[in-house]
PDB file of N, CA and C in Angstrom:
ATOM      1  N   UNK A   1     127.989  92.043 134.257  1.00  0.00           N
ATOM      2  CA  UNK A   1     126.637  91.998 134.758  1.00  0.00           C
ATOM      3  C   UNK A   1     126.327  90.559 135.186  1.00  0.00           C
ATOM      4  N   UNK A   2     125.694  90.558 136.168  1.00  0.00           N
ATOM      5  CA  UNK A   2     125.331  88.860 137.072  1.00  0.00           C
ATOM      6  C   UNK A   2     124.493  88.388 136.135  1.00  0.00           C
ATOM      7  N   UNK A   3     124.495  87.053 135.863  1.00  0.00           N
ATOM      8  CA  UNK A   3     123.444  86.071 135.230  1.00  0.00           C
ATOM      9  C   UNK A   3     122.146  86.204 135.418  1.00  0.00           C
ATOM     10  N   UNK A   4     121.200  86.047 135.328  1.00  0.00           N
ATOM     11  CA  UNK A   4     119.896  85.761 136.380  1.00  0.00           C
ATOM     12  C   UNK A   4     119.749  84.556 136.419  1.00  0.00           C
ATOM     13  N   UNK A   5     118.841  84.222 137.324  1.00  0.00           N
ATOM     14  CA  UNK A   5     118.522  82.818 137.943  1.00  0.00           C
ATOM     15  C   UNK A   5     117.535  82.465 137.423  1.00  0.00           C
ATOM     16  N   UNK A   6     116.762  81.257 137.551  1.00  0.00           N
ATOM     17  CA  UNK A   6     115.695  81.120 137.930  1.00  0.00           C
ATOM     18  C   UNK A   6     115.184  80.668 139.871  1.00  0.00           C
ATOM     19  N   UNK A   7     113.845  81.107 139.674  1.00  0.00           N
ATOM     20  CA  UNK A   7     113.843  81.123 141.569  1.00  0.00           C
ATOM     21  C   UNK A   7     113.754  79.779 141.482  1.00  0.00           C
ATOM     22  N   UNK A   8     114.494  79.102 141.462  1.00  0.00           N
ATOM     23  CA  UNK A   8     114.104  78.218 141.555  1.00  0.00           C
ATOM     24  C   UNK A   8     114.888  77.078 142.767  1.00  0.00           C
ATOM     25  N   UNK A   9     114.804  76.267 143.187  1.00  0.00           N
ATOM     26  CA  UNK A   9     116.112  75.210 144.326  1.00  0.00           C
ATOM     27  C   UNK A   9     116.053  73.663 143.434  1.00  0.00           C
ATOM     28  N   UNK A  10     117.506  73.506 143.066  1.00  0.00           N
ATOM     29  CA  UNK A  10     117.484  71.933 142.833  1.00  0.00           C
ATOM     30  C   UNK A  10     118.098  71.287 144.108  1.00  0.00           C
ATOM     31  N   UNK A  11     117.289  70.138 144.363  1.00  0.00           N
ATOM     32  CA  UNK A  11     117.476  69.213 145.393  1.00  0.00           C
ATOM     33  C   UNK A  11     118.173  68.146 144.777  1.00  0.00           C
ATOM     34  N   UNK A  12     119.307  67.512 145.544  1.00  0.00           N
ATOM     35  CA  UNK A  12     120.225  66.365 145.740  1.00  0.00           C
ATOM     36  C   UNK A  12     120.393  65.938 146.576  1.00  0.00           C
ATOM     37  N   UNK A  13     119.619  64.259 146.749  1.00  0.00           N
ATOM     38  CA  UNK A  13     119.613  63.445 147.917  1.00  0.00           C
ATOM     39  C   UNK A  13     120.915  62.968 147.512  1.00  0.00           C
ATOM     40  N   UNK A  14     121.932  62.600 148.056  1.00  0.00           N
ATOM     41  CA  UNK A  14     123.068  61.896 147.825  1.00  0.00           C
ATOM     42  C   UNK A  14     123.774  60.662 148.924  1.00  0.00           C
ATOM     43  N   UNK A  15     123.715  59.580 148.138  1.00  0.00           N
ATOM     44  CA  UNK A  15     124.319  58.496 149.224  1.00  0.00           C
ATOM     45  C   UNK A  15     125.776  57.687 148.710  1.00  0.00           C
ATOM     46  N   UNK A  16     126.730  58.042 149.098  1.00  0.00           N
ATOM     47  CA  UNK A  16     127.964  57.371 148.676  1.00  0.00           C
ATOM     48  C   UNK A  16     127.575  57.691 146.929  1.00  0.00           C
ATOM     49  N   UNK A  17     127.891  58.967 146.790  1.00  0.00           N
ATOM     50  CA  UNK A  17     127.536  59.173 144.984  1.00  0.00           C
ATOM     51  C   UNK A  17     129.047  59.732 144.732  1.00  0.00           C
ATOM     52  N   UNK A  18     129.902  59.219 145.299  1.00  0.00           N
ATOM     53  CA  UNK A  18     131.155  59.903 144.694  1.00  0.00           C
ATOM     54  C   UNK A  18     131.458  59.932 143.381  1.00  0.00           C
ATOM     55  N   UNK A  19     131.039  58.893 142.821  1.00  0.00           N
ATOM     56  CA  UNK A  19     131.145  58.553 141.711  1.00  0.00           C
ATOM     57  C   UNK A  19     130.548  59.465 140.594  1.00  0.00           C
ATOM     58  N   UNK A  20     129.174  59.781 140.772  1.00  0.00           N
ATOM     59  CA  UNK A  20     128.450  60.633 140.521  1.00  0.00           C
ATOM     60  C   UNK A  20     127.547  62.128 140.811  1.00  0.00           C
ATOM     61  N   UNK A  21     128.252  62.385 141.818  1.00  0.00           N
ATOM     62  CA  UNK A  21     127.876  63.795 142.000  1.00  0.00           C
ATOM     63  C   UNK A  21     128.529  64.902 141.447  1.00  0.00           C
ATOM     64  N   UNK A  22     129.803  64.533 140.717  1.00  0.00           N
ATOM     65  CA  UNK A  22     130.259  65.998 139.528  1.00  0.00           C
ATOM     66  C   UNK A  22     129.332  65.712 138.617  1.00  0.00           C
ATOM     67  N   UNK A  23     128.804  64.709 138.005  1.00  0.00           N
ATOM     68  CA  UNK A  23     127.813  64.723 137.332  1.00  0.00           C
ATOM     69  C   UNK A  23     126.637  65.256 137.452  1.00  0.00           C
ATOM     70  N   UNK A  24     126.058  64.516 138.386  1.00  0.00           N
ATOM     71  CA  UNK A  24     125.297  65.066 138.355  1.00  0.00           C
ATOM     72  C   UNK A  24     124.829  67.159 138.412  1.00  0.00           C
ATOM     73  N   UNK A  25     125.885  67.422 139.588  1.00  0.00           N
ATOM     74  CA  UNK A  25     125.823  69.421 139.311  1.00  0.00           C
ATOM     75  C   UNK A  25     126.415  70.045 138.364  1.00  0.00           C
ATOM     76  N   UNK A  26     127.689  69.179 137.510  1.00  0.00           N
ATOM     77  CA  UNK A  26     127.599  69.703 135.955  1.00  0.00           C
ATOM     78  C   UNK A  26     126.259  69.672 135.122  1.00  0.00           C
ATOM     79  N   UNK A  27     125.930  68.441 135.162  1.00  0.00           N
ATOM     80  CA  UNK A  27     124.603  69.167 134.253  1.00  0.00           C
ATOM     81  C   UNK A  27     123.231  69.749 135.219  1.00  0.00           C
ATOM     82  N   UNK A  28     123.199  70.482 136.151  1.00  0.00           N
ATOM     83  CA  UNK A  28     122.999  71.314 136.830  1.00  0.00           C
ATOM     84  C   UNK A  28     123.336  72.057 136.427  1.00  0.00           C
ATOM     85  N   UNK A  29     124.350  72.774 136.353  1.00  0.00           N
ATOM     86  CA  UNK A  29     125.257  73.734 135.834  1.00  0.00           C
ATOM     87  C   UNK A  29     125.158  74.461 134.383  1.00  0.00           C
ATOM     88  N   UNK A  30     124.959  73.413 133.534  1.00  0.00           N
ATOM     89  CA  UNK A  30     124.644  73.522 132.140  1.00  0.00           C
ATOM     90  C   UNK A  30     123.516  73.920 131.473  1.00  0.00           C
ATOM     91  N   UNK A  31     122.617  73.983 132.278  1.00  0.00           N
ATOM     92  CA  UNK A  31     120.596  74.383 132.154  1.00  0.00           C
ATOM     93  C   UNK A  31     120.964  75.671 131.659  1.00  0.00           C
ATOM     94  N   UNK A  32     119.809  75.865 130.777  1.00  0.00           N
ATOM     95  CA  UNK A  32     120.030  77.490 130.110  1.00  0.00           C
ATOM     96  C   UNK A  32     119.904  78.497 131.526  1.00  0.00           C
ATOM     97  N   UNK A  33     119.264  78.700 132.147  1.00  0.00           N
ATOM     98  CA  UNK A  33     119.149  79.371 133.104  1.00  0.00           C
ATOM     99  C   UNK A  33     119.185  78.768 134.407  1.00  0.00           C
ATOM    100  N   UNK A  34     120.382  79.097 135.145  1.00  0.00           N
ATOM    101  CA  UNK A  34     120.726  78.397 136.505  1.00  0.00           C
ATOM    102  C   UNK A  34     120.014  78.776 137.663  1.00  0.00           C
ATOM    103  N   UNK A  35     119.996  77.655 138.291  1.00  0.00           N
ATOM    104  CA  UNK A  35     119.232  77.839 139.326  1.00  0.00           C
ATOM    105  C   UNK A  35     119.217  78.574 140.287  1.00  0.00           C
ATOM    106  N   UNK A  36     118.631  79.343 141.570  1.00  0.00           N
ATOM    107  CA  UNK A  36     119.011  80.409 142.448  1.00  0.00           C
ATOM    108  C   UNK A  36     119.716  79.005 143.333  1.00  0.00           C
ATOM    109  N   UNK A  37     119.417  78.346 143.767  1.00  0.00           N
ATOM    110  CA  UNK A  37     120.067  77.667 144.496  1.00  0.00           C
ATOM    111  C   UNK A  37     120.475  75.662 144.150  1.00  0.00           C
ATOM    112  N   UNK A  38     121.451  75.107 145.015  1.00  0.00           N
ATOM    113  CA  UNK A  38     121.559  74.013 144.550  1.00  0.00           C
ATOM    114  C   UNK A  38     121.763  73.418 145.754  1.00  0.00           C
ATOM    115  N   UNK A  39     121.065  72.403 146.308  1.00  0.00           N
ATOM    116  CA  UNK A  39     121.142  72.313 147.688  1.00  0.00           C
ATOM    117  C   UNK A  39     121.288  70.155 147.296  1.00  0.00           C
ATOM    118  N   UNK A  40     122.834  70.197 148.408  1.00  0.00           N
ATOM    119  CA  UNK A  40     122.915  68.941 148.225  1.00  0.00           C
ATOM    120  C   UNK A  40     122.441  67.834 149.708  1.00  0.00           C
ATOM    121  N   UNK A  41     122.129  66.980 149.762  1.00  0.00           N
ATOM    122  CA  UNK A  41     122.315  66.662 151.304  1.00  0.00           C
ATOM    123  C   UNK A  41     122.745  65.128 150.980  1.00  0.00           C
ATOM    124  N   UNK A  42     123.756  65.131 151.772  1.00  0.00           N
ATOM    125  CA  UNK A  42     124.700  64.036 152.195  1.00  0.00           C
ATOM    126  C   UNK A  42     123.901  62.915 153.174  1.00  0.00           C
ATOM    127  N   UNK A  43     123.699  62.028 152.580  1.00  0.00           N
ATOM    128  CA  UNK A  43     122.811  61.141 153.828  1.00  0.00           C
ATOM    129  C   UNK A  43     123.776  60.117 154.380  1.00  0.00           C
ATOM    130  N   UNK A  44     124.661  60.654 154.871  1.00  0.00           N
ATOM    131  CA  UNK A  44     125.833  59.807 155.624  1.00  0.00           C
ATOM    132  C   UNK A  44     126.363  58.579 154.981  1.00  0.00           C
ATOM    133  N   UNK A  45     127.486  59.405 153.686  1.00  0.00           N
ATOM    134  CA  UNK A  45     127.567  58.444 152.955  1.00  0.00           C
ATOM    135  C   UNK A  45     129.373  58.174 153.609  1.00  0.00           C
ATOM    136  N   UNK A  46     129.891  57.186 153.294  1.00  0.00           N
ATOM    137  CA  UNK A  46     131.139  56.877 153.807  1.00  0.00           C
ATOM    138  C   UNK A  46     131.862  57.083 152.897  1.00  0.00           C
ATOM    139  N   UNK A  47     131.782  58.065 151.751  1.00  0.00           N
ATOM    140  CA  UNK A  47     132.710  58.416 151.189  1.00  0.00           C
ATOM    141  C   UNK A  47     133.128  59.546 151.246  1.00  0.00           C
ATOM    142  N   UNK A  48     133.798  60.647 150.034  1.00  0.00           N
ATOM    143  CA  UNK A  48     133.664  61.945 149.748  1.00  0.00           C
ATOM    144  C   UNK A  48     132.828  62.843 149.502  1.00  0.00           C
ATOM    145  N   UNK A  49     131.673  62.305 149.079  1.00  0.00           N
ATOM    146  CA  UNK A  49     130.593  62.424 148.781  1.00  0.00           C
ATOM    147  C   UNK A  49     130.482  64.349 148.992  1.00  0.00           C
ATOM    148  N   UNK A  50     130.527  64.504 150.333  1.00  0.00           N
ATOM    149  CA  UNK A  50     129.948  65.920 150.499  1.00  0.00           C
ATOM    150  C   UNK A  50     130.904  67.369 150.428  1.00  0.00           C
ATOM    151  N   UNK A  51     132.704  66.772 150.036  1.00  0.00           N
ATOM    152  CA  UNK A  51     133.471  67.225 150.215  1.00  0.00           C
ATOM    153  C   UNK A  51     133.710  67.170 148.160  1.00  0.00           C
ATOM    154  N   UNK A  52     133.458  66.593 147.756  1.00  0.00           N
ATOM    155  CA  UNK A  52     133.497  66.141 146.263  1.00  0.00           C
ATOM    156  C   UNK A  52     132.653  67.492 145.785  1.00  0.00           C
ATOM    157  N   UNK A  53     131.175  67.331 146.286  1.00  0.00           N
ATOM    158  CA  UNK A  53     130.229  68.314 145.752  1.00  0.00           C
ATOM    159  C   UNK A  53     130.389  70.055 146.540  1.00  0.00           C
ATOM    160  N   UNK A  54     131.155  70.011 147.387  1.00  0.00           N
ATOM    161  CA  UNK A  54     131.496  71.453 147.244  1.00  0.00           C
ATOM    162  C   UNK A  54     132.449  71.447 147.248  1.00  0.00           C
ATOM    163  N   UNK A  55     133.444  71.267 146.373  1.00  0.00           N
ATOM    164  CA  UNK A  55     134.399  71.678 145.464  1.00  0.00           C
ATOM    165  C   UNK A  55     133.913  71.939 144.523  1.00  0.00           C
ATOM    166  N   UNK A  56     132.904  71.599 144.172  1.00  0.00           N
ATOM    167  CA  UNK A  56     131.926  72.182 142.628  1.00  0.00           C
ATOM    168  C   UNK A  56     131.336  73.433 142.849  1.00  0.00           C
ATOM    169  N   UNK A  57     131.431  74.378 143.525  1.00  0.00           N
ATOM    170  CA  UNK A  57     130.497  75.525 143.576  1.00  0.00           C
ATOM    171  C   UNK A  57     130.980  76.483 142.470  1.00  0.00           C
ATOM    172  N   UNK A  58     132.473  76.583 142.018  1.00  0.00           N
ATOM    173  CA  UNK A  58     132.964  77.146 140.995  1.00  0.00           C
ATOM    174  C   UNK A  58     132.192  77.100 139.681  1.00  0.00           C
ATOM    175  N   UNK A  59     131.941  75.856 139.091  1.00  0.00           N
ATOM    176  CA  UNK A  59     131.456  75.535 138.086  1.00  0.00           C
ATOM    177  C   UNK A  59     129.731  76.464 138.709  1.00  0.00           C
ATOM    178  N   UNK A  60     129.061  75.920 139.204  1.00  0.00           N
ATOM    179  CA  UNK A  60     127.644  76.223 139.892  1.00  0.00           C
ATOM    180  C   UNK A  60     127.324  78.028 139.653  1.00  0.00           C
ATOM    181  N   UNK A  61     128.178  78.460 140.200  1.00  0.00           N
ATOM    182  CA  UNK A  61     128.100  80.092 140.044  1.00  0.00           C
ATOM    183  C   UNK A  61     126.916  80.386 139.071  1.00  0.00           C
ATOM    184  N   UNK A  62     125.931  81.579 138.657  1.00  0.00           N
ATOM    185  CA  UNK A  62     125.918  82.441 140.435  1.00  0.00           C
ATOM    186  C   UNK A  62     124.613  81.307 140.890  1.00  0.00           C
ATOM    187  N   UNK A  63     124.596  80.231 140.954  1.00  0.00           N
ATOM    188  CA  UNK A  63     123.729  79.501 141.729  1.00  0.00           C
ATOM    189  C   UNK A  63     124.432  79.099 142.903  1.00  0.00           C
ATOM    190  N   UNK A  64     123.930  78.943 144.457  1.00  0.00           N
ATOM    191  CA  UNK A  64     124.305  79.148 145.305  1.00  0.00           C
ATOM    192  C   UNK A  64     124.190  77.404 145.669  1.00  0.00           C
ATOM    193  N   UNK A  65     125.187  77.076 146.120  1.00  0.00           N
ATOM    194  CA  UNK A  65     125.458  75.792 146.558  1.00  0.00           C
ATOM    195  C   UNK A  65     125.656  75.214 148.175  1.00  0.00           C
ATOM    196  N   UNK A  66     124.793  74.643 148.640  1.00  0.00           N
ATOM    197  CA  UNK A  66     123.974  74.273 149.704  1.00  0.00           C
ATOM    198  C   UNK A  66     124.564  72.823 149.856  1.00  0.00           C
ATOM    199  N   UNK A  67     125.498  72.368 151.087  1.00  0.00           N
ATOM    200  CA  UNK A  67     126.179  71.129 151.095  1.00  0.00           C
ATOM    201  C   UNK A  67     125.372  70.550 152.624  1.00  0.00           C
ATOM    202  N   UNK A  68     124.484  70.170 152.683  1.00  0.00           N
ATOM    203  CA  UNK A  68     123.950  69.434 154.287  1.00  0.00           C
ATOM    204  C   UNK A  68     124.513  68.196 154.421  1.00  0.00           C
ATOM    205  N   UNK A  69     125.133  67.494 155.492  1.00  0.00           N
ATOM    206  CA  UNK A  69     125.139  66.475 155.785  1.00  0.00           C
ATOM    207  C   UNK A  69     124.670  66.348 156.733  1.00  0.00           C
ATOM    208  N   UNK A  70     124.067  64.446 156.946  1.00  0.00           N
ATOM    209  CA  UNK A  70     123.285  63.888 158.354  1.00  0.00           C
ATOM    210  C   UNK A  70     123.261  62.779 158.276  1.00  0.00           C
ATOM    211  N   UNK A  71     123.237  62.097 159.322  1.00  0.00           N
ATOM    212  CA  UNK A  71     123.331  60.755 159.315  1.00  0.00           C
ATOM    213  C   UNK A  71     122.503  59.758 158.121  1.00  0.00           C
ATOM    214  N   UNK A  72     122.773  58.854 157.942  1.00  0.00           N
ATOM    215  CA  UNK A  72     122.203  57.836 157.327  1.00  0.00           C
ATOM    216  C   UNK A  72     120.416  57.959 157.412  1.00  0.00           C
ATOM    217  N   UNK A  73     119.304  58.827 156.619  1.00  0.00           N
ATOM    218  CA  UNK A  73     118.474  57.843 157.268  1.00  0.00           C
ATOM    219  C   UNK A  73     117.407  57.729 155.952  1.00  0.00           C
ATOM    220  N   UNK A  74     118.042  57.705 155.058  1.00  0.00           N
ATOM    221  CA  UNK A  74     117.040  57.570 153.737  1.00  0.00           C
ATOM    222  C   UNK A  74     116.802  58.357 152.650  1.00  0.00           C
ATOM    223  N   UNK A  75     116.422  58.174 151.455  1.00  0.00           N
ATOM    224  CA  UNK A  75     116.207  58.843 150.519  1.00  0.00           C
ATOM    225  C   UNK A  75     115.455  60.406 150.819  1.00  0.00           C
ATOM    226  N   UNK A  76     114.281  59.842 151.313  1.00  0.00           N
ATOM    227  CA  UNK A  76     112.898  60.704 151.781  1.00  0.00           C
ATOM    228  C   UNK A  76     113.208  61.704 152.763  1.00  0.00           C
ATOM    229  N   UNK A  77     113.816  60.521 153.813  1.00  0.00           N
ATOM    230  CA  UNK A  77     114.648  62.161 155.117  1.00  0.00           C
ATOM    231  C   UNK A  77     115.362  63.030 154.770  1.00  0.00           C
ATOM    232  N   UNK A  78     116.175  62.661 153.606  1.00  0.00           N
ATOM    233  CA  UNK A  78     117.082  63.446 152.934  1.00  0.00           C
ATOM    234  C   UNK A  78     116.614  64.995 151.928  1.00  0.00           C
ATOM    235  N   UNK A  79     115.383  64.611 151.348  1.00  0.00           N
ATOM    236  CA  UNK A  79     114.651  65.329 150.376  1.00  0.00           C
ATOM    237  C   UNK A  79     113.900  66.173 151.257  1.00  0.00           C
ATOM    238  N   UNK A  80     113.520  65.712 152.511  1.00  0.00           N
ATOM    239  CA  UNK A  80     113.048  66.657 153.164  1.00  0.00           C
ATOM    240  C   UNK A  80     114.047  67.469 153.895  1.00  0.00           C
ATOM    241  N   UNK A  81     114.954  67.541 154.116  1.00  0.00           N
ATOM    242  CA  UNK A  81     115.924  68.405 154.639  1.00  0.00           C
ATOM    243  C   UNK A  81     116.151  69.181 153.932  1.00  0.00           C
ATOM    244  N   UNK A  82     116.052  68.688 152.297  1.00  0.00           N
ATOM    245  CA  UNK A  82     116.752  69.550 151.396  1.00  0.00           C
ATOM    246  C   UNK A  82     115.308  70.879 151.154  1.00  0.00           C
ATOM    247  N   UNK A  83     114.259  70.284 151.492  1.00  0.00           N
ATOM    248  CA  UNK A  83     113.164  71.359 150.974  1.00  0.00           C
ATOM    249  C   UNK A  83     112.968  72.000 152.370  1.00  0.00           C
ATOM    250  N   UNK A  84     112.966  71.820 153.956  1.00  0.00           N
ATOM    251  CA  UNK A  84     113.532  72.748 154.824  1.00  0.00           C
ATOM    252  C   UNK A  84     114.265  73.701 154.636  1.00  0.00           C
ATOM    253  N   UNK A  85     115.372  73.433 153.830  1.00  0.00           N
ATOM    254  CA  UNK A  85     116.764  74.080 153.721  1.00  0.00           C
ATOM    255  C   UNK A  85     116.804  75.136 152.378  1.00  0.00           C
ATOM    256  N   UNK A  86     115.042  74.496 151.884  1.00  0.00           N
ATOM    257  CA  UNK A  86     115.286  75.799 150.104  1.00  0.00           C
ATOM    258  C   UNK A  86     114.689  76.989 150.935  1.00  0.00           C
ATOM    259  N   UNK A  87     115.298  78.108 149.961  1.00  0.00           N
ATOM    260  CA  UNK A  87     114.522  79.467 150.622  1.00  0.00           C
ATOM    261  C   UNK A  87     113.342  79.886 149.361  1.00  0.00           C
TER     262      UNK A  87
END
């Protein structure tokens, strides 16, 4: 039987977080009740960054994992893409 969710969308602005973006959607991951969605956005970081965080969708399950990338243009541009992008 499927998990349930909560309706809920976690947002991830991410800039060169290679370092820290398994971290951060493991404990994403770990919340008593997972989220319906997990939406990351890549703000044109020059690393792995967006290729790092979806390889994590395994762990994420059944929360649905949302990888945007776009150029460089800030924290804020970023957060708003990501709340465009929640359903």
């Amino acid at each position: 039987m499927p998990r349930e969710t909560a309706q809920v969308s976690v947002i991830i602005p991410a800039y060169n977080a290679v370092q820290s973006i398994e971290r951060a959607l493991q404990s994403v991951a770990t919340q008593t009740l997972p989220a319906a969605e997990v939406i990351v956005v890549d703000d044109g970081s020059n690393d792995d960054t967006a290729a790092r965080a979806m390889a994590m969708q395994s762990i994420l399950e059944p929360s649905k994992l949302i990888v945007v990338e776009q150029l460089n243009q800030g924290a804020g541009a970023a957060r708003n893409k990501a709340i465009h992008a929640a359903t």
